[in-house]
Protein backbone atom coordinates (compact mmCIF):
# COMPACT_ATOMS: atom_id res chain seq x y z
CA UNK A 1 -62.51 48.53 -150.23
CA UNK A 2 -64.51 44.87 -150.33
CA UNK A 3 -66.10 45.47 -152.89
CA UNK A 4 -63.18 46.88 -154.66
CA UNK A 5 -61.28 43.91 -154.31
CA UNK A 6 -64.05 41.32 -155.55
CA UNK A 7 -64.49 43.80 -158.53
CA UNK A 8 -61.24 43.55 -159.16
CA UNK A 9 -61.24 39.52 -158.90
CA UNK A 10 -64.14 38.85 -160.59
CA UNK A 11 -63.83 41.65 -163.96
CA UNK A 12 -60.27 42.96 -163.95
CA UNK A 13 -57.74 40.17 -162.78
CA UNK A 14 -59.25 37.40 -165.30
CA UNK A 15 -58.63 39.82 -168.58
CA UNK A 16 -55.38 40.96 -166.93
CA UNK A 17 -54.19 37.60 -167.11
CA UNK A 18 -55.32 36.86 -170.62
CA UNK A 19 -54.07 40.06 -172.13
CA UNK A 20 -50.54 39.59 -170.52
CA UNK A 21 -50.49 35.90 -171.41
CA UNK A 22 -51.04 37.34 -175.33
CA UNK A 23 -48.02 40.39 -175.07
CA UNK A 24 -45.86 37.86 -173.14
CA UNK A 25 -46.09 34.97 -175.58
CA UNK A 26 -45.25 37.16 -178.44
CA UNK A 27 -42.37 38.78 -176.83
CA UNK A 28 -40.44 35.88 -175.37
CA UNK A 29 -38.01 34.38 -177.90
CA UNK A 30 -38.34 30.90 -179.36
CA UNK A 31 -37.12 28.05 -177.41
CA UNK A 32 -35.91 30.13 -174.53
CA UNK A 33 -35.75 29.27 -170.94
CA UNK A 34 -37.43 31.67 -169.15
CA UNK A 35 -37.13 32.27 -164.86
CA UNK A 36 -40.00 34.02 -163.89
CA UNK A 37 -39.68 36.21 -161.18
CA UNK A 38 -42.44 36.63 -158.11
CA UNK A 39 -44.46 34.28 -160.01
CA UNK A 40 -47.07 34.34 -157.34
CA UNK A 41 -49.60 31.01 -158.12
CA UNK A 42 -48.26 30.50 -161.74
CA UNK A 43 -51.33 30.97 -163.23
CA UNK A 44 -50.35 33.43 -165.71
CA UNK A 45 -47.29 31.36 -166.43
CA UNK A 46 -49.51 28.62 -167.20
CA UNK A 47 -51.68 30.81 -169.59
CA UNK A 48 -47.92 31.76 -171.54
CA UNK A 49 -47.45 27.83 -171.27
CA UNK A 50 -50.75 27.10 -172.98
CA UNK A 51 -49.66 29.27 -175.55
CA UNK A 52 -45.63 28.75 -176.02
CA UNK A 53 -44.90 25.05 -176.10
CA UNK A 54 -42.00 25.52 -176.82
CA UNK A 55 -40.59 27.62 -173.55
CA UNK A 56 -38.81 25.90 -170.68
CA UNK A 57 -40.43 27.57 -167.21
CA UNK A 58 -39.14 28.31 -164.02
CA UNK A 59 -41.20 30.16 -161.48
CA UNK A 60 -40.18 31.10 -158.36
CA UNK A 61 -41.82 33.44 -155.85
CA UNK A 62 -41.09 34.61 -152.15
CA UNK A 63 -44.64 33.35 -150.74
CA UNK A 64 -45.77 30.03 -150.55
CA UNK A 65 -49.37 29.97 -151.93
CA UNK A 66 -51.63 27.48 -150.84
CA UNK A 67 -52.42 26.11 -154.63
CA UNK A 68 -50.43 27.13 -157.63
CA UNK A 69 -51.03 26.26 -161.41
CA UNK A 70 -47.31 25.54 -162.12
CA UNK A 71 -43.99 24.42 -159.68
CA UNK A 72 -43.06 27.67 -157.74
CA UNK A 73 -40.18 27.57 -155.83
CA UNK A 74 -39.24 29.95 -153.04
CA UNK A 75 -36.43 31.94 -153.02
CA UNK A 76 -35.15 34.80 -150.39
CA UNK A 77 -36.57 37.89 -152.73
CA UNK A 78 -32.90 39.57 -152.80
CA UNK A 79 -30.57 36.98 -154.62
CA UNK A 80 -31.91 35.04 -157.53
CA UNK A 81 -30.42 31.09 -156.50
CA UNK A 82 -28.70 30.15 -160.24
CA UNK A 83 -25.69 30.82 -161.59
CA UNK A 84 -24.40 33.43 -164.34
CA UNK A 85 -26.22 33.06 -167.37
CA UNK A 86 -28.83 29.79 -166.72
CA UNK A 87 -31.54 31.39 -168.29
CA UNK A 88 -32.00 32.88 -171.79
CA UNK A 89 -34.48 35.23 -170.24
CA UNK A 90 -35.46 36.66 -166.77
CA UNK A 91 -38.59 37.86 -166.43
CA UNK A 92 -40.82 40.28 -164.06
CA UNK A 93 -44.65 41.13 -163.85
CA UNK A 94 -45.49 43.30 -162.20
CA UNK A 95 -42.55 42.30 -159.67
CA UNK A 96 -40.02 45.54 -159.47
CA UNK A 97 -41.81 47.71 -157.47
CA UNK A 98 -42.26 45.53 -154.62
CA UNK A 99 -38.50 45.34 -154.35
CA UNK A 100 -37.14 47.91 -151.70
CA UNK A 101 -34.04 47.76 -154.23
CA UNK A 102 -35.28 47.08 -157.48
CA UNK A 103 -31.81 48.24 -159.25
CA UNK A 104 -30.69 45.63 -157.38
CA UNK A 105 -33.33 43.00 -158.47
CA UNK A 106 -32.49 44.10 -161.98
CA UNK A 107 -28.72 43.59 -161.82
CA UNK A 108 -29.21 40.05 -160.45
CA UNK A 109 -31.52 39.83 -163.13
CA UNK A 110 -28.97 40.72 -165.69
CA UNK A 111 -26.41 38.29 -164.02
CA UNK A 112 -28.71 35.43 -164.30
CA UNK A 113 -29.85 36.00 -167.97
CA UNK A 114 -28.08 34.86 -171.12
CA UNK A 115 -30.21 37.41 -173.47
CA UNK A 116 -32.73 39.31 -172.47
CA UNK A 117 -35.24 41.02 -169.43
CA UNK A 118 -38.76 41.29 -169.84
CA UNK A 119 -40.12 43.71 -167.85
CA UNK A 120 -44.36 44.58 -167.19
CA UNK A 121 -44.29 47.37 -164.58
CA UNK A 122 -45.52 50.56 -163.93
CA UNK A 123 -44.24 54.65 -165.21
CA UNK A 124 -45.39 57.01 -162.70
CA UNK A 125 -46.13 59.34 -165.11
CA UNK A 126 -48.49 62.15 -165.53
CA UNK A 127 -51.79 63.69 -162.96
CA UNK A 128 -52.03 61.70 -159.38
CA UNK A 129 -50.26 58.62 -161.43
CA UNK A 130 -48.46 57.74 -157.96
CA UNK A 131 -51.86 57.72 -156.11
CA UNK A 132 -53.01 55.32 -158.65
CA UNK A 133 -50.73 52.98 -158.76
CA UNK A 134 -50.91 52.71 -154.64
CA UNK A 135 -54.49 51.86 -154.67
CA UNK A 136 -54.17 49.52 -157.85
CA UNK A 137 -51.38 47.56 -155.50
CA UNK A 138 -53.11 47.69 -152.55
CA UNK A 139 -56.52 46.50 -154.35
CA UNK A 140 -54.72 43.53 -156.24
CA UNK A 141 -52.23 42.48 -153.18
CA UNK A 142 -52.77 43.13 -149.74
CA UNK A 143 -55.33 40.73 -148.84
CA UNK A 144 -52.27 38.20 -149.83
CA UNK A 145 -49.60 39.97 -147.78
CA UNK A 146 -47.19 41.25 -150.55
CA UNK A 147 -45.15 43.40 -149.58
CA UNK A 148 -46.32 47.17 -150.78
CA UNK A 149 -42.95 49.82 -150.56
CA UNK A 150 -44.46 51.64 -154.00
CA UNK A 151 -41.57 51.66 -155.43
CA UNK A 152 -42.25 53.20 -158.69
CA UNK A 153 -40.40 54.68 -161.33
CA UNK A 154 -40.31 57.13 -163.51
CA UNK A 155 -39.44 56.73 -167.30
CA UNK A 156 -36.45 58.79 -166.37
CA UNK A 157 -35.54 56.61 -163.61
CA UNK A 158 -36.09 53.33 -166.15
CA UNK A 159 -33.89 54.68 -168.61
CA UNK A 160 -31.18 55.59 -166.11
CA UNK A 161 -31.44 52.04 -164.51
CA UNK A 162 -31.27 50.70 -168.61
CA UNK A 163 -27.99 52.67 -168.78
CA UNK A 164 -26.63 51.99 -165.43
CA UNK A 165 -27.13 47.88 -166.81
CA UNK A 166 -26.36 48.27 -170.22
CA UNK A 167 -29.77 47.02 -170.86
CA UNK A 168 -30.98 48.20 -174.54
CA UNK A 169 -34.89 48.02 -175.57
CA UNK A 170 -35.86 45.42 -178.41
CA UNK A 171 -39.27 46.03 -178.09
CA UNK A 172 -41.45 48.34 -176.17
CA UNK A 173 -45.20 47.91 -175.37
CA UNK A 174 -47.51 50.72 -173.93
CA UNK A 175 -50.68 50.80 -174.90
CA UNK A 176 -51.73 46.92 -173.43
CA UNK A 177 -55.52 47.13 -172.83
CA UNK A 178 -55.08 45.23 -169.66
CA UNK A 179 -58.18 47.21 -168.25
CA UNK A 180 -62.25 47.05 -169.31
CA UNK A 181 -63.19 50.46 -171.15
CA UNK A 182 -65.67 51.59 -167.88
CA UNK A 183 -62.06 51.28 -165.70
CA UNK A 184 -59.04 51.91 -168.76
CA UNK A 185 -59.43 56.15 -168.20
CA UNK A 186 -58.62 55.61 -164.52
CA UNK A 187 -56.22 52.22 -164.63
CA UNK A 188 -55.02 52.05 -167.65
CA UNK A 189 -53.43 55.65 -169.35
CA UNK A 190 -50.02 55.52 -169.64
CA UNK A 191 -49.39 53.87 -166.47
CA UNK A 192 -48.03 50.40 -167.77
CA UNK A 193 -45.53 48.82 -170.03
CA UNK A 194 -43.82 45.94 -170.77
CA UNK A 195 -40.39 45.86 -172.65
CA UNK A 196 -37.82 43.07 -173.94
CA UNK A 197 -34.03 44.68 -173.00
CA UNK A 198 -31.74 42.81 -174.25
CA UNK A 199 -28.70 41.94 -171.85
CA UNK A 200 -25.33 43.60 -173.15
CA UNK A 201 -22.78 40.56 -174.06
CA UNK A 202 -19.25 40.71 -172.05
């Protein structure tokens, strides 16, 4: 498992973060503020940043990392610490499934957002796609004590949580590329997503 996790630092988490920090800057609206949920060490915040001048960040994470690229502020991982609508957009990498309620995560994330969610997370979809997913989570974040409760969802499960939210899809990504081609037939298949719901007005 080692030498699973230094593969995984040294070839897969570098294009991860480059490949995200492309989808992401296209997706996020102009000008927006964005609060960027379980931001970890920033650094692909800081990629979007390099990218988007023109977005106003806020990271916050539950875990105090030793360096970071960009502020992170710590927050209790249940109740998002702003009031109704500061943000034009909330968003998660990667973030939901380490939730033990991420329904929950998602209506504070609805609270807190004027416009929209952006969500990159996971379908457990298809052969052993649950298996997968474990030992792609426990690769990229044990050795920095996240918290691992799989929570994964089906695309049923997303779509009831959309209508459950009143959460509507703008734009829908699948096929990202996040992966080399010697690891994307394992990794990659139709295991990701990211998608821009926009937040139903009152």
């Amino acid at each position: 498992m080692n030498l699973l996790r230094e593969i995984h630092g040294a070839r897969v988490h570098g294009q991860r973060v480059k490949i995200l920090s492309a989808h992401l800057s296209e997706l996020l609206p102009a000008q927006c503020s964005v609060l960027d949920v379980g931001a970890g060490d920033g650094l692909l915040g800081s990629r979007i940043l390099e990218r988007r001048f023109d977005l106003k960040w806020t990271a916050i994470d539950t875990l105090a990392r030793p360096h970071t690229h960009i502020p992170v502020q710590l927050y209790d991982g249940v109740h998002l610490p702003y009031v109704d609508k500061e943000f034009d957009v909330v968003l998660f990498v990667d973030v939901l499934h380490h939730t033990d309620d991420p329904l929950a995560m998602l209506r504070e994330a609805v609270r807190v957002a004027r416009h929209a969610v952006v969500i990159k997370d996971h379908l457990r979809e298809g052969l052993g796609a649950g298996l997968t997913l474990r030992l792609m989570d426990w690769v990229g974040n044990a050795s920095w004590n996240v918290r691992l409760p799989y929570n994964y969802w089906s695309a049923a499960e997303w779509k009831v949580a959309r209508e459950r939210l009143k959460l509507s899809i703008e734009e829908e990504r699948m096929a990202l590329g996040l992966y080399p081609w010697w690891a994307n037939w394992l990794f990659g298949r139709s295991l990701h997503f990211i998608s821009r719901l926009r937040v139903c007005a009152e």
